[in-house]
PDB file of N, CA and C in Angstrom:
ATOM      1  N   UNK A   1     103.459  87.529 171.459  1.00  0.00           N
ATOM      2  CA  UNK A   1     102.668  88.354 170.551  1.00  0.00           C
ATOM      3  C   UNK A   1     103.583  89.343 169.846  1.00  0.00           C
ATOM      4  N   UNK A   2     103.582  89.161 168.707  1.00  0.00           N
ATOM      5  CA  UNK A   2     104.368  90.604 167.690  1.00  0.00           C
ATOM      6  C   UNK A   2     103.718  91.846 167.733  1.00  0.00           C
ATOM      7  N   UNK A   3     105.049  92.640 168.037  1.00  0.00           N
ATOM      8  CA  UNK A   3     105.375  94.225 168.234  1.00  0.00           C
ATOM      9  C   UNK A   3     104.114  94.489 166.949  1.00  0.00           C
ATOM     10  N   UNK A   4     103.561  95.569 167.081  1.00  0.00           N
ATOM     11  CA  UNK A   4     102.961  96.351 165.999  1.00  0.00           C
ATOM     12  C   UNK A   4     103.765  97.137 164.873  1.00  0.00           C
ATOM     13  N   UNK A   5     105.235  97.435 165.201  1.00  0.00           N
ATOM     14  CA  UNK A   5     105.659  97.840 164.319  1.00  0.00           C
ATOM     15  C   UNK A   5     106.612  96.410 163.475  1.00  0.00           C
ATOM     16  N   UNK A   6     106.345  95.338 164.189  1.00  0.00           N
ATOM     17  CA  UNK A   6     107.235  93.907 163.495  1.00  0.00           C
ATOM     18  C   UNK A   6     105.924  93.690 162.281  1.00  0.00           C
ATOM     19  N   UNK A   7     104.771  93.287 163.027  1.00  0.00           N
ATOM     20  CA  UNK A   7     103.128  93.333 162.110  1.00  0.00           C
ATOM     21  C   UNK A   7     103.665  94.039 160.830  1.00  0.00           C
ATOM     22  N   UNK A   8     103.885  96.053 161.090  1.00  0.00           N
ATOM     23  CA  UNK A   8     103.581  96.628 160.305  1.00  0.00           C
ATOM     24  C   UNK A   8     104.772  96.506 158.985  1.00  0.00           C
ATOM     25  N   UNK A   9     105.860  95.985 159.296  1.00  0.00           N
ATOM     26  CA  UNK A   9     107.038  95.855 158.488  1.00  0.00           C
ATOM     27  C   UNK A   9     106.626  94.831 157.958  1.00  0.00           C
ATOM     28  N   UNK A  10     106.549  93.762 158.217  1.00  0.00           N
ATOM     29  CA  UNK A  10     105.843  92.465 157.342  1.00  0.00           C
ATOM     30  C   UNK A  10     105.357  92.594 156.347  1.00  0.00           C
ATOM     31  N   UNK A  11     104.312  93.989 156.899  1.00  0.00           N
ATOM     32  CA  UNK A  11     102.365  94.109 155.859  1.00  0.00           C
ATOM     33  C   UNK A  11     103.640  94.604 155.030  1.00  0.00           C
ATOM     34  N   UNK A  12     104.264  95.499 155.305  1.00  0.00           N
ATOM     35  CA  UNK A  12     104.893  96.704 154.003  1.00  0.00           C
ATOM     36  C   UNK A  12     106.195  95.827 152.967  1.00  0.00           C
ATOM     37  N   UNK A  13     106.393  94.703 153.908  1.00  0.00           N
ATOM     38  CA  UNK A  13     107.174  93.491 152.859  1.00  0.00           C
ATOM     39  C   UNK A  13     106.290  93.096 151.821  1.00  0.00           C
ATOM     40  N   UNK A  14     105.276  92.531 151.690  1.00  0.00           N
ATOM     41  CA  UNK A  14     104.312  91.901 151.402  1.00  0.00           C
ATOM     42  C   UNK A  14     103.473  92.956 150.491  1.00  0.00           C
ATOM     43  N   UNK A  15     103.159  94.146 150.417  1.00  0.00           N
ATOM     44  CA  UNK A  15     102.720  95.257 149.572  1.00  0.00           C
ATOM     45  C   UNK A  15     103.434  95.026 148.623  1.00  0.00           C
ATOM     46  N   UNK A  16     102.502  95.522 147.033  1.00  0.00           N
ATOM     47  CA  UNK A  16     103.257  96.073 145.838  1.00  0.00           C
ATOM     48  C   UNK A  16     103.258  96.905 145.083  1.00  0.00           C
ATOM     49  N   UNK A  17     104.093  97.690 144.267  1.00  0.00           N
ATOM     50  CA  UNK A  17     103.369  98.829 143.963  1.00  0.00           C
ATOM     51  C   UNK A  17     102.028  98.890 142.666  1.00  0.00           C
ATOM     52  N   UNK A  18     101.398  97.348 142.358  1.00  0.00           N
ATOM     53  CA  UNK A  18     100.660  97.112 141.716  1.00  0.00           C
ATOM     54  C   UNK A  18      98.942  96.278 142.876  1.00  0.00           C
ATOM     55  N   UNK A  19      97.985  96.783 142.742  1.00  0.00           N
ATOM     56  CA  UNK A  19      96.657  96.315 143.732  1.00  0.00           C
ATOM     57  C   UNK A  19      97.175  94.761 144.067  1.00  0.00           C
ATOM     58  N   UNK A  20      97.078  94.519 144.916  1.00  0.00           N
ATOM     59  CA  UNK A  20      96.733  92.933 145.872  1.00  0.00           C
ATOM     60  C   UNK A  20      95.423  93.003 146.186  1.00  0.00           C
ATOM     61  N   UNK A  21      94.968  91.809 146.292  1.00  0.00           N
ATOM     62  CA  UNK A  21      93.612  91.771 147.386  1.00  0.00           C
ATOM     63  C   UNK A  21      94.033  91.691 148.865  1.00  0.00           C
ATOM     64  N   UNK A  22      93.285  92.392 149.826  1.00  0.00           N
ATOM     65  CA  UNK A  22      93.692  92.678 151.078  1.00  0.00           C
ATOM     66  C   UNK A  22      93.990  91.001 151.858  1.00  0.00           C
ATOM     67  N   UNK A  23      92.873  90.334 151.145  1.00  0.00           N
ATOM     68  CA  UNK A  23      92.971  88.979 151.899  1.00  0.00           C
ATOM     69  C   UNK A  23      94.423  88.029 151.876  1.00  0.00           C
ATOM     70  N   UNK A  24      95.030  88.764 150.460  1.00  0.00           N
ATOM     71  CA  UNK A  24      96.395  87.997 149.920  1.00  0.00           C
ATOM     72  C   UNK A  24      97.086  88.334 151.053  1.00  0.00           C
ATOM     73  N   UNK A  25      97.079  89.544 151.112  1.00  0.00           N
ATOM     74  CA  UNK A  25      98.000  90.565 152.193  1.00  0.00           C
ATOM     75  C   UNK A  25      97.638  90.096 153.340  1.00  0.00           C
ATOM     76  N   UNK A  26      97.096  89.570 153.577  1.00  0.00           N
ATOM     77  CA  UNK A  26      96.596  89.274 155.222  1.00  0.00           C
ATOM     78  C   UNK A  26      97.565  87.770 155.426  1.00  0.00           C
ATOM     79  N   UNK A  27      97.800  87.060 154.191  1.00  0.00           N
ATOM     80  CA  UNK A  27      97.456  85.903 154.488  1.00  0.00           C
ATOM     81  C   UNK A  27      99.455  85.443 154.179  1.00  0.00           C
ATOM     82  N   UNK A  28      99.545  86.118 153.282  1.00  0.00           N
ATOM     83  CA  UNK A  28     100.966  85.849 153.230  1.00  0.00           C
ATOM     84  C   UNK A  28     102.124  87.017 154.247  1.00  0.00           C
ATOM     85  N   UNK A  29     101.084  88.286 155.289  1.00  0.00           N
ATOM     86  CA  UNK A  29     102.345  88.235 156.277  1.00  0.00           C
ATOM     87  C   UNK A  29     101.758  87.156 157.710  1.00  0.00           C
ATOM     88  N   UNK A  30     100.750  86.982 157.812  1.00  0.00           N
ATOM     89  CA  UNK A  30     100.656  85.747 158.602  1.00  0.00           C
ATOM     90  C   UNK A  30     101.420  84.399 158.753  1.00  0.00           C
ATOM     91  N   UNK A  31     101.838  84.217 157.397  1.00  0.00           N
ATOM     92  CA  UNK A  31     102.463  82.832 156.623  1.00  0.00           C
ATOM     93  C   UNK A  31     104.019  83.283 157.532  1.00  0.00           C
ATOM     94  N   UNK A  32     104.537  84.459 156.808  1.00  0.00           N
ATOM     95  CA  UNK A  32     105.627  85.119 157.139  1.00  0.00           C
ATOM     96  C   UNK A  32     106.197  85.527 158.691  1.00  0.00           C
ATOM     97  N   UNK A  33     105.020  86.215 159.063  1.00  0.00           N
ATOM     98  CA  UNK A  33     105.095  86.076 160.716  1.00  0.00           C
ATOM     99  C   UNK A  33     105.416  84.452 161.602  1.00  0.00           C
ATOM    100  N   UNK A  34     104.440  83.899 161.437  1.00  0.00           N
ATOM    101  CA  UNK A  34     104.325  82.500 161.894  1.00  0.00           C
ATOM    102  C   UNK A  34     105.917  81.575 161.393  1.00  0.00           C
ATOM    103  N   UNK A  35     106.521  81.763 160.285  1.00  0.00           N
ATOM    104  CA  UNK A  35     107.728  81.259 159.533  1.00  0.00           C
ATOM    105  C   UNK A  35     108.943  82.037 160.872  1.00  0.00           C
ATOM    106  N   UNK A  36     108.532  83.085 161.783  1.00  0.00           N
ATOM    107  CA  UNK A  36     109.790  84.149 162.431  1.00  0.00           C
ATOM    108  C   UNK A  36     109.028  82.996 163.704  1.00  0.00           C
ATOM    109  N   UNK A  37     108.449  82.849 163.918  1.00  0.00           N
ATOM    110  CA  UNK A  37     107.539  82.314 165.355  1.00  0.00           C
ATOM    111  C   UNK A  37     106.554  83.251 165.904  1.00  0.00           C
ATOM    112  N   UNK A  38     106.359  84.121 165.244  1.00  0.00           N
ATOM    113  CA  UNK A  38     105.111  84.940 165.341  1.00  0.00           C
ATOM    114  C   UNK A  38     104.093  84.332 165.352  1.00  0.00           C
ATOM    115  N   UNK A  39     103.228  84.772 166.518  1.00  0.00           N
ATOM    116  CA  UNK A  39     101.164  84.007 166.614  1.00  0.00           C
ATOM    117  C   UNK A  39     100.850  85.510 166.279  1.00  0.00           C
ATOM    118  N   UNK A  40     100.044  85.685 164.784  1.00  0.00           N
ATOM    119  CA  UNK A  40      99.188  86.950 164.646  1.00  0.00           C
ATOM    120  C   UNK A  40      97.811  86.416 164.132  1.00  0.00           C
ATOM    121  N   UNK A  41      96.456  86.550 164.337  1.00  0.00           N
ATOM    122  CA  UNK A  41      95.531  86.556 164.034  1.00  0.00           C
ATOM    123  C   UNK A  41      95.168  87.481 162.979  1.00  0.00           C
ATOM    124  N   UNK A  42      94.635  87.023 162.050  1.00  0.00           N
ATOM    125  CA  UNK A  42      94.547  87.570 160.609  1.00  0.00           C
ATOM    126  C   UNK A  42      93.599  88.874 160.891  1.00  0.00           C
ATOM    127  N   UNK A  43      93.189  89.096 161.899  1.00  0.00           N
ATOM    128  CA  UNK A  43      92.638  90.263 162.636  1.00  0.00           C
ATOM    129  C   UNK A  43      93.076  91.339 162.746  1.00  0.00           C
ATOM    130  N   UNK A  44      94.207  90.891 163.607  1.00  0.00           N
ATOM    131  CA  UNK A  44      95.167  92.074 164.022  1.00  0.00           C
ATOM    132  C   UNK A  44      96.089  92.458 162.794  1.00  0.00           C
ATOM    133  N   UNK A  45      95.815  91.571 161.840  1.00  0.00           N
ATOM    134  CA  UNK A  45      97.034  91.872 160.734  1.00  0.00           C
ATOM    135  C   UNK A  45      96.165  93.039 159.762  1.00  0.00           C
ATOM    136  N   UNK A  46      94.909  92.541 159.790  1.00  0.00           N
ATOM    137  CA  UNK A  46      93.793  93.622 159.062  1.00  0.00           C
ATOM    138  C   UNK A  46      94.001  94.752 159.728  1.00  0.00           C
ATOM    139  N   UNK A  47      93.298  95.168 161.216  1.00  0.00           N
ATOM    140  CA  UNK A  47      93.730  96.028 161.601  1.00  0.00           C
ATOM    141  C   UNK A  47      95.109  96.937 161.420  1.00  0.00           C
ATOM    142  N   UNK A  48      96.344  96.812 161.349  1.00  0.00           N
ATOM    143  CA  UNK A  48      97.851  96.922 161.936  1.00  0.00           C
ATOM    144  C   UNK A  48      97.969  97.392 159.661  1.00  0.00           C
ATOM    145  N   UNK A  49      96.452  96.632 158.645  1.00  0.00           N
ATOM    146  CA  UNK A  49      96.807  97.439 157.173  1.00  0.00           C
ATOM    147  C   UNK A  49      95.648  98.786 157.407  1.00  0.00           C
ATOM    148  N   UNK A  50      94.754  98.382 158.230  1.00  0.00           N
ATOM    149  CA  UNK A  50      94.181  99.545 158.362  1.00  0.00           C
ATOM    150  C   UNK A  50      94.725 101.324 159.009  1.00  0.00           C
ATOM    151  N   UNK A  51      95.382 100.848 159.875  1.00  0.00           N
ATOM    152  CA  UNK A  51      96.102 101.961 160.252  1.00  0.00           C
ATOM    153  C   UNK A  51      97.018 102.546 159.441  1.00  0.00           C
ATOM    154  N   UNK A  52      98.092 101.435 158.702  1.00  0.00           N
ATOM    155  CA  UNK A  52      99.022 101.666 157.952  1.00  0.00           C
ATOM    156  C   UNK A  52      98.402 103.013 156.557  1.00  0.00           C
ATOM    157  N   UNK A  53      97.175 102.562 156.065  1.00  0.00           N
ATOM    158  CA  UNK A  53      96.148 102.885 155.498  1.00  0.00           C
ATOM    159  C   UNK A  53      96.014 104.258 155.680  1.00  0.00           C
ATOM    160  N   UNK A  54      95.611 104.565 156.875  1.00  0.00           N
ATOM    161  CA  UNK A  54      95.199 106.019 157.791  1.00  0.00           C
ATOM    162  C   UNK A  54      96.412 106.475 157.741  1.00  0.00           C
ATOM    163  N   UNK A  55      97.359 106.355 158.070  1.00  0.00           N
ATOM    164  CA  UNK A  55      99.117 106.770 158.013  1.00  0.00           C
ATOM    165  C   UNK A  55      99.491 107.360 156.345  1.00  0.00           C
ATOM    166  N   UNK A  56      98.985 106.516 155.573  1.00  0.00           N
ATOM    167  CA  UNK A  56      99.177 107.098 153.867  1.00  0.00           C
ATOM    168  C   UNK A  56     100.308 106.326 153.761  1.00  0.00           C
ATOM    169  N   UNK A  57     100.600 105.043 154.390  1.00  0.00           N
ATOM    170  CA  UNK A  57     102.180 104.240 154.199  1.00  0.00           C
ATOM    171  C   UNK A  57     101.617 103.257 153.016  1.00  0.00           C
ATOM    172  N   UNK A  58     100.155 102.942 153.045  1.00  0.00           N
ATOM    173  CA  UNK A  58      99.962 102.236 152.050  1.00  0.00           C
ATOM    174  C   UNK A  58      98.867 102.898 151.546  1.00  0.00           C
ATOM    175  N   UNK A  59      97.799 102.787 149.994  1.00  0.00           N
ATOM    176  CA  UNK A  59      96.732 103.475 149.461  1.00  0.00           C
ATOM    177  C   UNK A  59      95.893 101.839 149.596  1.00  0.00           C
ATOM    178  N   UNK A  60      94.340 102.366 149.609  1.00  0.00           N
ATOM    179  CA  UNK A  60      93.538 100.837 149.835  1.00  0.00           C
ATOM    180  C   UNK A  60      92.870 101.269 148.272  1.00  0.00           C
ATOM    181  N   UNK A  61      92.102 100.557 148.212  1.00  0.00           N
ATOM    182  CA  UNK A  61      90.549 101.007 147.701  1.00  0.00           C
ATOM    183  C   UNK A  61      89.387  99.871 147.987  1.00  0.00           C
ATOM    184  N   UNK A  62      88.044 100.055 148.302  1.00  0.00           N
ATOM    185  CA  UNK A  62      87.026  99.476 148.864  1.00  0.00           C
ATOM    186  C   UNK A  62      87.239  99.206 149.927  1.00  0.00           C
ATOM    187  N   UNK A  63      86.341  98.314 150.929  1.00  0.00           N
ATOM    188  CA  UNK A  63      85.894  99.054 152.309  1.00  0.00           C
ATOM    189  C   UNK A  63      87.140  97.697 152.628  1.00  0.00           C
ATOM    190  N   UNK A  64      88.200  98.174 153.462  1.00  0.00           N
ATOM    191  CA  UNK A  64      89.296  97.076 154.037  1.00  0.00           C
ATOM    192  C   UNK A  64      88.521  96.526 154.788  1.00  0.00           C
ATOM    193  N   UNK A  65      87.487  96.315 155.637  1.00  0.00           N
ATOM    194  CA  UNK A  65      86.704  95.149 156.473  1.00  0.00           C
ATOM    195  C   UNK A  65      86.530  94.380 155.353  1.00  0.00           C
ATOM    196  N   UNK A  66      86.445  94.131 154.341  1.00  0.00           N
ATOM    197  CA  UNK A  66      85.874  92.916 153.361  1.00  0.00           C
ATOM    198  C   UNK A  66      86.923  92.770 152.514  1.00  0.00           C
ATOM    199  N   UNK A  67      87.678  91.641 153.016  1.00  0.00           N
ATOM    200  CA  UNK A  67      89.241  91.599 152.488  1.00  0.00           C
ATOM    201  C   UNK A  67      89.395  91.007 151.246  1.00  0.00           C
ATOM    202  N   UNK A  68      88.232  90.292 151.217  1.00  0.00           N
ATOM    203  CA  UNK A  68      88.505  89.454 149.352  1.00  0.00           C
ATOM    204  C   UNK A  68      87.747  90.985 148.274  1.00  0.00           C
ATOM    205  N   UNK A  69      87.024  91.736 148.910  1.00  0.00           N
ATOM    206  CA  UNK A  69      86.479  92.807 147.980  1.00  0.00           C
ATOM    207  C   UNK A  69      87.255  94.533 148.368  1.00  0.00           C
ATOM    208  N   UNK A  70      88.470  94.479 149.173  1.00  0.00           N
ATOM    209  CA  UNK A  70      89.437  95.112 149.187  1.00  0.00           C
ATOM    210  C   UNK A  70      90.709  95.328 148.139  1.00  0.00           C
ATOM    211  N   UNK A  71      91.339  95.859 147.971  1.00  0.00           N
ATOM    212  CA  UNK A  71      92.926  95.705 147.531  1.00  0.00           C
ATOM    213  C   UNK A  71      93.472  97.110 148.364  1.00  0.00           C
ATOM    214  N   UNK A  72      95.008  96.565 148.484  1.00  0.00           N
ATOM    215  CA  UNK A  72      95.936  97.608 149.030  1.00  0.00           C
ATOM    216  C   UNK A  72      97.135  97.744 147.766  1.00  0.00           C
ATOM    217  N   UNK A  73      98.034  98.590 147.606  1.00  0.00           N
ATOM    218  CA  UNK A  73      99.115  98.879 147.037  1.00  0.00           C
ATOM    219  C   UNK A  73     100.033 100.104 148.136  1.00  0.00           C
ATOM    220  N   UNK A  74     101.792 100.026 147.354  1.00  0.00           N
ATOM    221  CA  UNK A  74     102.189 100.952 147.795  1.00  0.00           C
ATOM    222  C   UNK A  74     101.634 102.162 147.144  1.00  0.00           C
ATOM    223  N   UNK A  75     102.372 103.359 147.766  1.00  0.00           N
ATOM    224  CA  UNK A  75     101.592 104.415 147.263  1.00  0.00           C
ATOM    225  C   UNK A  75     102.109 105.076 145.896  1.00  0.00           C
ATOM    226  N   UNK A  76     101.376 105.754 145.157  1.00  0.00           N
ATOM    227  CA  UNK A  76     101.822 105.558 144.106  1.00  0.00           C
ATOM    228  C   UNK A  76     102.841 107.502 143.548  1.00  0.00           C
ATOM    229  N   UNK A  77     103.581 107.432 143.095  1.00  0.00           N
ATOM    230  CA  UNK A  77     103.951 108.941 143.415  1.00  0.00           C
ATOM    231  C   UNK A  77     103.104 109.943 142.369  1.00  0.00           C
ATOM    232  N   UNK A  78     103.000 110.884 142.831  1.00  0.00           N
ATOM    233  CA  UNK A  78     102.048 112.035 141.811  1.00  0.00           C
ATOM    234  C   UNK A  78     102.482 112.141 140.801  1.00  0.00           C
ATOM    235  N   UNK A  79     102.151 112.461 139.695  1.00  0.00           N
ATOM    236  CA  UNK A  79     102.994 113.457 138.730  1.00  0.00           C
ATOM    237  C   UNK A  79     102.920 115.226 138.916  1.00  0.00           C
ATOM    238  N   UNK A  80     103.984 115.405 138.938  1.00  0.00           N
ATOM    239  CA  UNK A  80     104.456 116.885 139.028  1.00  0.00           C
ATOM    240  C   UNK A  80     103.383 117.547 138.089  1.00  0.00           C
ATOM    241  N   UNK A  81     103.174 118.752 138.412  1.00  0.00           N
ATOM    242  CA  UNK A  81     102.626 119.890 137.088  1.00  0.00           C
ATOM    243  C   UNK A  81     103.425 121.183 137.269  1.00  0.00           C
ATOM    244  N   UNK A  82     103.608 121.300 135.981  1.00  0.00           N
ATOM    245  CA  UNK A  82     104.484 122.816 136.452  1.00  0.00           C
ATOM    246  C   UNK A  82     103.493 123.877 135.765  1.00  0.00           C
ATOM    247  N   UNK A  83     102.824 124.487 136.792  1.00  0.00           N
ATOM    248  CA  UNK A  83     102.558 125.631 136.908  1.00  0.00           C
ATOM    249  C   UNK A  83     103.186 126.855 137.193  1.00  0.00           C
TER     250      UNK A  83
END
């Protein structure tokens, strides 16, 4: 079974800094895992973007349980204001 932080390096290979659908993301670090000899269940890979999510390592939008009506990206940087 893969480390959670092997999972979480994968998901963050596989991120871009333009929306994916979560399901893409699920499905191509699975592809990727399984290619190292990794067994991950597209479960734990949801979970392992959900946390990532909660962490602020990646931005979602819509509810990540519904992975074809999800997207993730990296995060995107602010623009400055000078006040």
């Amino acid at each position: 079974m893969a480390e959670d932080s092997n999972i979480d390096a994968t998901v963050m290979q596989m991120v871009m800094e333009r929306w994916q659908k979560t399901a893409m993301v699920i499905a191509k670090t699975e592809e990727a895992l399984r290619k190292e000899g990794e067994q991950v269940s597209f479960e734990k890979i949801a979970e392992r973007i959900e946390a990532l999510d909660s962490r602020g390592d990646i931005e979602s939008q819509g509810d990540l349980a519904l992975w074809r009506n999800s997207e993730v990206r990296l995060p995107q940087a602010r623009p400055e204001t000078n006040e």
